[in-house]
PDB file of N, CA and C in Angstrom:
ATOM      1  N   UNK A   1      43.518  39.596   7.058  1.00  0.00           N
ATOM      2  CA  UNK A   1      43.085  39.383   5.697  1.00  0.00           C
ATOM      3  C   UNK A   1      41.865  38.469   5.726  1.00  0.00           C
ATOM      4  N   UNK A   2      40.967  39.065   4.923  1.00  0.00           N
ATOM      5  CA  UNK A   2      39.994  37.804   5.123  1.00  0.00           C
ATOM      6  C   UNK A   2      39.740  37.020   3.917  1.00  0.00           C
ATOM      7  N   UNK A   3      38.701  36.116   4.020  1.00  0.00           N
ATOM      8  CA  UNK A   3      38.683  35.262   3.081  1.00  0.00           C
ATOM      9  C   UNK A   3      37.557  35.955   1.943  1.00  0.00           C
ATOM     10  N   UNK A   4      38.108  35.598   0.672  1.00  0.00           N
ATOM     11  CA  UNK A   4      37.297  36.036  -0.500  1.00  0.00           C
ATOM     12  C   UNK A   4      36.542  35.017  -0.545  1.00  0.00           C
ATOM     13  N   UNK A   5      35.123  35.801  -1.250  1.00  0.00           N
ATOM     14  CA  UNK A   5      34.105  35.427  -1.199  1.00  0.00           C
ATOM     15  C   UNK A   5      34.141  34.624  -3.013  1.00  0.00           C
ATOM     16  N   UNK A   6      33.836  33.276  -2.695  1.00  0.00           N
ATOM     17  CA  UNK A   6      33.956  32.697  -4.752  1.00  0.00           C
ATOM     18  C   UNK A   6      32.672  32.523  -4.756  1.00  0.00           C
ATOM     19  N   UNK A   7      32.463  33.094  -6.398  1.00  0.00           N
ATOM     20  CA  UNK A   7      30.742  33.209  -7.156  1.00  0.00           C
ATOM     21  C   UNK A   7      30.307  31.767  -6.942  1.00  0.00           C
ATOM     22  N   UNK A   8      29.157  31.329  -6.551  1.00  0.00           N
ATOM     23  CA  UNK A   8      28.628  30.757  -6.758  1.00  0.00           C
ATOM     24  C   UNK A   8      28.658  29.746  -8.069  1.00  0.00           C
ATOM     25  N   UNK A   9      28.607  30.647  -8.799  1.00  0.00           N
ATOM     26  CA  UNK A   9      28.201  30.226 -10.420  1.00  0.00           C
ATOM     27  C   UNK A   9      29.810  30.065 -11.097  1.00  0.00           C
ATOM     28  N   UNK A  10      30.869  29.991  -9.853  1.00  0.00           N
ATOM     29  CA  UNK A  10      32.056  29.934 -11.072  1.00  0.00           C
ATOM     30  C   UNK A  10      32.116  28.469 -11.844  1.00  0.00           C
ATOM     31  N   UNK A  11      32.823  28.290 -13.161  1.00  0.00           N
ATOM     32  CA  UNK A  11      32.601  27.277 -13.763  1.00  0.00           C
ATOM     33  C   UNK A  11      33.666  25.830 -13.112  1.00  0.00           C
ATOM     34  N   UNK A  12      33.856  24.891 -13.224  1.00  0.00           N
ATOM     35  CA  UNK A  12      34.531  24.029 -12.884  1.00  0.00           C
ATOM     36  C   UNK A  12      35.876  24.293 -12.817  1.00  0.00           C
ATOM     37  N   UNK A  13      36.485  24.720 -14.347  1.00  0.00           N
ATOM     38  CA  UNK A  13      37.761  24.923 -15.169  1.00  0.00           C
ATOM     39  C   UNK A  13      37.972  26.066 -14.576  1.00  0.00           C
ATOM     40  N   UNK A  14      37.052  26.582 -14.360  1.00  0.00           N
ATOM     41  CA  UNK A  14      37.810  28.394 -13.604  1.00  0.00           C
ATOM     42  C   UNK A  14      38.459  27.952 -11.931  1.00  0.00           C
ATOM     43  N   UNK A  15      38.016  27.252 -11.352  1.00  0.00           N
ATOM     44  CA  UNK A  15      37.650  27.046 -10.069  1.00  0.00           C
ATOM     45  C   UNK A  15      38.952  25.929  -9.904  1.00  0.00           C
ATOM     46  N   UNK A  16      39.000  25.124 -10.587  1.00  0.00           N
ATOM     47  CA  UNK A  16      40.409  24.225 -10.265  1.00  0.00           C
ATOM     48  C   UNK A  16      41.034  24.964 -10.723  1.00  0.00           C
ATOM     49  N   UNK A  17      41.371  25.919 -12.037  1.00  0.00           N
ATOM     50  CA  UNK A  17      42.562  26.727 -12.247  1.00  0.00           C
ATOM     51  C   UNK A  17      43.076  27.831 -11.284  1.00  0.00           C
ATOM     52  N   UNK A  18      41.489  28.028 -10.214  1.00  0.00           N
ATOM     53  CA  UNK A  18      42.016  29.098  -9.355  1.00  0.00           C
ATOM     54  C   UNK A  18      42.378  28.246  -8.639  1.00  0.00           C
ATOM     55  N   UNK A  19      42.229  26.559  -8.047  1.00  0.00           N
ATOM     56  CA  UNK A  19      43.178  26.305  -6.745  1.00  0.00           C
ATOM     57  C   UNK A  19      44.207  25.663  -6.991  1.00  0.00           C
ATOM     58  N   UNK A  20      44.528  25.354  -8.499  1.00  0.00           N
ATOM     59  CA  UNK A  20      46.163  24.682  -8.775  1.00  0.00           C
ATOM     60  C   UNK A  20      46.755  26.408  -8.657  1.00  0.00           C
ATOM     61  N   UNK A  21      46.338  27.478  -8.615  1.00  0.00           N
ATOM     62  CA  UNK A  21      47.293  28.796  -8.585  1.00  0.00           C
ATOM     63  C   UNK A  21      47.824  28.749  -7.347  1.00  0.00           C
ATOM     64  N   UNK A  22      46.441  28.581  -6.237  1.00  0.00           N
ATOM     65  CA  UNK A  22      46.767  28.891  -4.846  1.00  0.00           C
ATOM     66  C   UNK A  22      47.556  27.738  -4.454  1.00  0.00           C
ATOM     67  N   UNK A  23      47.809  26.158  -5.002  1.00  0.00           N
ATOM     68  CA  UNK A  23      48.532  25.405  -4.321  1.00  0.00           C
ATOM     69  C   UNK A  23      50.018  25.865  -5.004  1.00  0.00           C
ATOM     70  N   UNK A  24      49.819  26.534  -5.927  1.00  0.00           N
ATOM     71  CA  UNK A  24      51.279  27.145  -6.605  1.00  0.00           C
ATOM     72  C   UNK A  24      52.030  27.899  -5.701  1.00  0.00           C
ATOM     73  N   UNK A  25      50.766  28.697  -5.119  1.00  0.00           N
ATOM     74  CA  UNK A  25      51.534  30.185  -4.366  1.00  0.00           C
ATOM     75  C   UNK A  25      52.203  29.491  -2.848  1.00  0.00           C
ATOM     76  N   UNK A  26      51.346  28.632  -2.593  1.00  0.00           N
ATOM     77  CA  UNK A  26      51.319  27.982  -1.171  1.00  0.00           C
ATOM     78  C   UNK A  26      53.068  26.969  -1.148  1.00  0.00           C
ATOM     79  N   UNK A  27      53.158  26.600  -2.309  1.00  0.00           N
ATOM     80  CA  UNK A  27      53.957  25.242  -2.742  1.00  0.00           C
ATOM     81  C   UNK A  27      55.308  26.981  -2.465  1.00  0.00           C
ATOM     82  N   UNK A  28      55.469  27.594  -2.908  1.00  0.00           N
ATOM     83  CA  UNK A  28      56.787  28.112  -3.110  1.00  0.00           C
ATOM     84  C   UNK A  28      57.221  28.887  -2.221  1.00  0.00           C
ATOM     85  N   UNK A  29      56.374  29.117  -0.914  1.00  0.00           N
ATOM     86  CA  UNK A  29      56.427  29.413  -0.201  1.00  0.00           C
ATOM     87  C   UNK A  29      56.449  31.317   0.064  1.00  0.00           C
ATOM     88  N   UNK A  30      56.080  31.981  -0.883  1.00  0.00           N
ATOM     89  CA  UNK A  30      56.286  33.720  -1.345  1.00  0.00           C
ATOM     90  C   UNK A  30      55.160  34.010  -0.110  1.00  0.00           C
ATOM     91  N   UNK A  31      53.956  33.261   0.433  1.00  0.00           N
ATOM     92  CA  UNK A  31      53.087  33.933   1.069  1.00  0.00           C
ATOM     93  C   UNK A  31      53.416  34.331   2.724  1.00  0.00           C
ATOM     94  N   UNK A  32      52.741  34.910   2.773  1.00  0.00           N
ATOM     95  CA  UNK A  32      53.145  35.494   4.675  1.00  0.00           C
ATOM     96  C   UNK A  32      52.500  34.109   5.062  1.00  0.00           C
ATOM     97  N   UNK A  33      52.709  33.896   6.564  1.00  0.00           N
ATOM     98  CA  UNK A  33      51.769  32.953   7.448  1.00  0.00           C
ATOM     99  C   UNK A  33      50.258  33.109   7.336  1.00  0.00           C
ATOM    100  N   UNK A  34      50.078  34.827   7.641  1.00  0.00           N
ATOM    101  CA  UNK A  34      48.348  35.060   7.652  1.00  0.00           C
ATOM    102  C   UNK A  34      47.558  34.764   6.244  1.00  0.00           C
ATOM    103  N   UNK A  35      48.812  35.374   5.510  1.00  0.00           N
ATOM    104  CA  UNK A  35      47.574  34.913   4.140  1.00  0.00           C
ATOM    105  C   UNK A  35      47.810  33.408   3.151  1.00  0.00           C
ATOM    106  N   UNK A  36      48.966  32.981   4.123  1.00  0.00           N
ATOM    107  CA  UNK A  36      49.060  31.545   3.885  1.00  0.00           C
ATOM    108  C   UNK A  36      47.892  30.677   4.063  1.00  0.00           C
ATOM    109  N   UNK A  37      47.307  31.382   5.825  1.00  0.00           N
ATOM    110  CA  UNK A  37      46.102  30.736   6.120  1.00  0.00           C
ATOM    111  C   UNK A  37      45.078  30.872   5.394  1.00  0.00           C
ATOM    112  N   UNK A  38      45.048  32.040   4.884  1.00  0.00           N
ATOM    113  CA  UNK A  38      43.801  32.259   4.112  1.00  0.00           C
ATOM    114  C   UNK A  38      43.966  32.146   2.635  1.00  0.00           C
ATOM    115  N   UNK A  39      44.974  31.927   1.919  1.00  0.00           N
ATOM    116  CA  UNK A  39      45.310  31.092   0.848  1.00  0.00           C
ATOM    117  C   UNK A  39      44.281  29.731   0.708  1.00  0.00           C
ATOM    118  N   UNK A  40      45.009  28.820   1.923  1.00  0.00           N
ATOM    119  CA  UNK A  40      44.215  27.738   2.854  1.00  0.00           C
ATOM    120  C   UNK A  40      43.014  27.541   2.789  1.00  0.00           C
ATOM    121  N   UNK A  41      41.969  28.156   3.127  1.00  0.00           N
ATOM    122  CA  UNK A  41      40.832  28.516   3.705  1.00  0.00           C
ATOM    123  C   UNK A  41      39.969  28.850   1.992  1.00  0.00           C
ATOM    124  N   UNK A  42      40.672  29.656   0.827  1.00  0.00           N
ATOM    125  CA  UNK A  42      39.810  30.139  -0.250  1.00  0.00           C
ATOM    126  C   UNK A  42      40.239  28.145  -0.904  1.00  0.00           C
ATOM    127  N   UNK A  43      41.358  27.911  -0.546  1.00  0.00           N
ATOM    128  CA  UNK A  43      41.457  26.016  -1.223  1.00  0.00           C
ATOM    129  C   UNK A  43      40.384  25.160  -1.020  1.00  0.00           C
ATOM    130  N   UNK A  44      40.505  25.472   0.217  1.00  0.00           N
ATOM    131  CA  UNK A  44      39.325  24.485   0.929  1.00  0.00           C
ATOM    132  C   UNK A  44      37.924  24.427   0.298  1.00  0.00           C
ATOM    133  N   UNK A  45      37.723  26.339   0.187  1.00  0.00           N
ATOM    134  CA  UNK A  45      36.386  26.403  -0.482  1.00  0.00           C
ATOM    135  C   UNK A  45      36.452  26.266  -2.201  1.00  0.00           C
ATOM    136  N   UNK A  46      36.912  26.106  -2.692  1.00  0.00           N
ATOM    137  CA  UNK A  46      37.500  25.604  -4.068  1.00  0.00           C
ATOM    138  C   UNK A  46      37.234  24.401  -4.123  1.00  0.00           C
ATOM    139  N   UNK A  47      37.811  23.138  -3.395  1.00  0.00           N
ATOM    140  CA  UNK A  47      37.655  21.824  -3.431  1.00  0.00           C
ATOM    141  C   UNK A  47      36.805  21.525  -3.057  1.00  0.00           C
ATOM    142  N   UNK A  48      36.181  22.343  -2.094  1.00  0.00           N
ATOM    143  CA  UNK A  48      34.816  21.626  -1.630  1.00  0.00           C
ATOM    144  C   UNK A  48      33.370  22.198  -3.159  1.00  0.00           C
ATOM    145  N   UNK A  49      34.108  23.394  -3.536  1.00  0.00           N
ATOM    146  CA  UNK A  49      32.816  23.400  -4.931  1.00  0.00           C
ATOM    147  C   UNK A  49      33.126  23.076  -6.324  1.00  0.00           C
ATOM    148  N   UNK A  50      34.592  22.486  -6.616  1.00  0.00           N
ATOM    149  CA  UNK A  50      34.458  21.285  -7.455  1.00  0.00           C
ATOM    150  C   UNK A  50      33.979  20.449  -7.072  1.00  0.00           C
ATOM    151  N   UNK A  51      34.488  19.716  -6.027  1.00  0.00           N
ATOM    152  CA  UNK A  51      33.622  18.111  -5.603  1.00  0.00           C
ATOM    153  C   UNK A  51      32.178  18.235  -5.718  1.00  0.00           C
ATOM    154  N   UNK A  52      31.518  19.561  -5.207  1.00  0.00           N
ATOM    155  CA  UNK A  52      30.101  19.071  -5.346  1.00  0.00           C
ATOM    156  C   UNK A  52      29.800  19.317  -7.175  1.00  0.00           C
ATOM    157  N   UNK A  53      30.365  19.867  -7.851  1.00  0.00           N
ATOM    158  CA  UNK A  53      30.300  19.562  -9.081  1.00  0.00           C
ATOM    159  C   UNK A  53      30.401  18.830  -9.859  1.00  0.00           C
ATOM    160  N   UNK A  54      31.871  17.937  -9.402  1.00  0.00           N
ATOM    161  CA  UNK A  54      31.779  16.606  -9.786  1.00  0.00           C
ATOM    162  C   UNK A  54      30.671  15.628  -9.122  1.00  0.00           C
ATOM    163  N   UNK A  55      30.393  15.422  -8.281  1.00  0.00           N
ATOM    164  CA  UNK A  55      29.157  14.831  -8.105  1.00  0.00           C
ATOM    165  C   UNK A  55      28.201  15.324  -8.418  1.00  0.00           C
ATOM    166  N   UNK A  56      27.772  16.685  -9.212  1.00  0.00           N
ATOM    167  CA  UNK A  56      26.725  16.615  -9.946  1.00  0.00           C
ATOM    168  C   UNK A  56      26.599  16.243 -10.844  1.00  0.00           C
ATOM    169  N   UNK A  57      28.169  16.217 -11.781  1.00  0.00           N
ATOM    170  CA  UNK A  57      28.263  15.596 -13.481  1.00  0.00           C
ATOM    171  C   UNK A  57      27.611  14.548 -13.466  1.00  0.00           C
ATOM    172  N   UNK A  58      28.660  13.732 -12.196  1.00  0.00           N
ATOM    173  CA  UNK A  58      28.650  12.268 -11.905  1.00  0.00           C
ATOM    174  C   UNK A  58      26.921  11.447 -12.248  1.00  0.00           C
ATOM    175  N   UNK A  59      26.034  12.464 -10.962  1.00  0.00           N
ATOM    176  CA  UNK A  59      24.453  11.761 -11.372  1.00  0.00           C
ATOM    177  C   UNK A  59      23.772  12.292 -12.318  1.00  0.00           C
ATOM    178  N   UNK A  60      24.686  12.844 -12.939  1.00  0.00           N
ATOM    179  CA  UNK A  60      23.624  13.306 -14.554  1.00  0.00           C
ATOM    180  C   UNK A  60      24.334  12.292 -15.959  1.00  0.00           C
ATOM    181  N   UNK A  61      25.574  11.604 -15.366  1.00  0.00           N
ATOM    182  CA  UNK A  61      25.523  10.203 -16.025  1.00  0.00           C
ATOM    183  C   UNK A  61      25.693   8.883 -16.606  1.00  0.00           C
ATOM    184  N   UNK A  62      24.954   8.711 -17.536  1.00  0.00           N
ATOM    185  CA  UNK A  62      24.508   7.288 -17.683  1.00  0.00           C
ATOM    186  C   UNK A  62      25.656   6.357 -18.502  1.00  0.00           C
ATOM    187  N   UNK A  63      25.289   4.949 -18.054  1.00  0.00           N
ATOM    188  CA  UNK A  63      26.073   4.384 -18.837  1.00  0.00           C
ATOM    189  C   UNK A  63      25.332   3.507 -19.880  1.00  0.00           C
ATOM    190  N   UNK A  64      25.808   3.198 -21.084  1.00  0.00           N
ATOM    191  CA  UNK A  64      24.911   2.563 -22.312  1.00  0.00           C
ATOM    192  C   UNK A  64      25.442   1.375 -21.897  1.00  0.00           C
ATOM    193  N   UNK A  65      23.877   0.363 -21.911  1.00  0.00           N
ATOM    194  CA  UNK A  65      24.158  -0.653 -21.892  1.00  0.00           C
ATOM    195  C   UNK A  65      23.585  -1.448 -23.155  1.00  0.00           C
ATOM    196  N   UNK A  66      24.448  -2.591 -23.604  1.00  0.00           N
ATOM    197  CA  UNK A  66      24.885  -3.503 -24.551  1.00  0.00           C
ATOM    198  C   UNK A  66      24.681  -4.588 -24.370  1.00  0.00           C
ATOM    199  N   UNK A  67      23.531  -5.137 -25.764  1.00  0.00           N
ATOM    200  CA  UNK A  67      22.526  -6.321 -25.462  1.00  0.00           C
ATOM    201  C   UNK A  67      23.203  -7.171 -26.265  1.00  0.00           C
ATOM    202  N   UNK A  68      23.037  -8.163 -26.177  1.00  0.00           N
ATOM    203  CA  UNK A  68      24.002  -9.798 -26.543  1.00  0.00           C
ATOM    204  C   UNK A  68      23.969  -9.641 -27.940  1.00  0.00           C
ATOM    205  N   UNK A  69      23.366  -8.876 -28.635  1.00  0.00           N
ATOM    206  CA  UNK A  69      23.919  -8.479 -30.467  1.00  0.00           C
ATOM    207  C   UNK A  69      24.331  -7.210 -30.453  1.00  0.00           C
ATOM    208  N   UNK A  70      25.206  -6.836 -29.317  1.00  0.00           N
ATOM    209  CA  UNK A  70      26.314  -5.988 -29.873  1.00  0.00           C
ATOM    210  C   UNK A  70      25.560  -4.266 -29.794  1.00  0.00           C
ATOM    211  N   UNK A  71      24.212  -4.355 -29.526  1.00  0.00           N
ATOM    212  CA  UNK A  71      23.702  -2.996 -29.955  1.00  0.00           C
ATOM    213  C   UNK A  71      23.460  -2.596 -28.666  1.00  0.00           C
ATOM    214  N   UNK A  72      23.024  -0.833 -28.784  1.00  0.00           N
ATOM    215  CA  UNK A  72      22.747  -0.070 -27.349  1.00  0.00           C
ATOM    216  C   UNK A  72      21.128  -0.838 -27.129  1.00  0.00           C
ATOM    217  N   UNK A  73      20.936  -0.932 -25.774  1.00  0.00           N
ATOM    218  CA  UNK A  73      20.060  -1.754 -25.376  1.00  0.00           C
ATOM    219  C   UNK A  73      19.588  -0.701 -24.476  1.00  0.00           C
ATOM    220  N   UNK A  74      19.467   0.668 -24.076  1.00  0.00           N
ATOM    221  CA  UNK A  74      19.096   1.342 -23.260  1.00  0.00           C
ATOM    222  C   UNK A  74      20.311   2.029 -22.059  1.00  0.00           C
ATOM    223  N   UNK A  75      20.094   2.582 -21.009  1.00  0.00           N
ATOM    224  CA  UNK A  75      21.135   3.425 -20.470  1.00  0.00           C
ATOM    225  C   UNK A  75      20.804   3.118 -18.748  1.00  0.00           C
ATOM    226  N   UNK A  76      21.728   2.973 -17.843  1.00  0.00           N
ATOM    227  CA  UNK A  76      21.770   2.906 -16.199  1.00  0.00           C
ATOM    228  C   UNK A  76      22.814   3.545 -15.566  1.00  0.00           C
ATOM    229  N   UNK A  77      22.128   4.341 -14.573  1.00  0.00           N
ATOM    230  CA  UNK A  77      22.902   4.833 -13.916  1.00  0.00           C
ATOM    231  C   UNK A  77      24.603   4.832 -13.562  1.00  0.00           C
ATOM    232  N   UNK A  78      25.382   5.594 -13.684  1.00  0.00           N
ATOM    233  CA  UNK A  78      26.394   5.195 -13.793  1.00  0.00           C
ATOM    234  C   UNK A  78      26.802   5.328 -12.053  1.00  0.00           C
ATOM    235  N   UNK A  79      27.971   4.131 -12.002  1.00  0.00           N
ATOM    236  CA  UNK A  79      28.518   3.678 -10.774  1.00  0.00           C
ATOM    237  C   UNK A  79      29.886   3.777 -10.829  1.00  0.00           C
ATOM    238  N   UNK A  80      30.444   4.894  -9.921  1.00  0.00           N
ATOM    239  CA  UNK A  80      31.671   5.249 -10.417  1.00  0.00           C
ATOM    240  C   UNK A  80      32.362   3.797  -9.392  1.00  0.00           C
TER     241      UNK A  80
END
C-alpha cells in the first residue's frame, strides 16, 4: 500500500480532521500492520503540514501594544 499523496493547498481544519481520523483508526486497532504503517507515514505528513501552518499563522501575528493611558500604542511581533 502506498502512501497518499495530501494537496498541498489542504486547509488546516481539513488536515487535523484528517489526522484525529487516522489516530482514530490507528487507536482501535481495525488496521492491518502494512497499512497501519502507512496510516503512520500519511500522520506524519499531516503533522508535519499543520505545524508548518501554524508557524505561518504564528509570524503573521502581532501583538497590540498598550501605552501608560490605557490606549493601543502600535503592534510587535508576537512571541509565543
Amino acid at each position: 500500500m502506498s502512501v497518499e499523496t495530501l494537496p498541498a493547498d489542504l486547509s488546516f481544519e481539513a488536515a487535523l480532521a484528517k489526522l484525529e481520523s487516522i489516530v482514530k483508526k490507528l487507536e482501535t486497532g481495525e488496521a492491518s500492520l502494512e497499512e497501519s504503517i502507512t496510516l503512520y507515514e500519511q500522520g506524519q505528513a499531516l503533522k508535519q503540514q499543520c505545524d508548518a501552518k501554524l508557524a505561518h499563522a504564528q509570524a503573521r501575528i502581532e501583538r497590540i501594544r498598550v501605552g501608560e493611558d490605557g490606549q493601543a500604542a502600535g503592534t510587535t511581533p508576537f512571541d509565543a
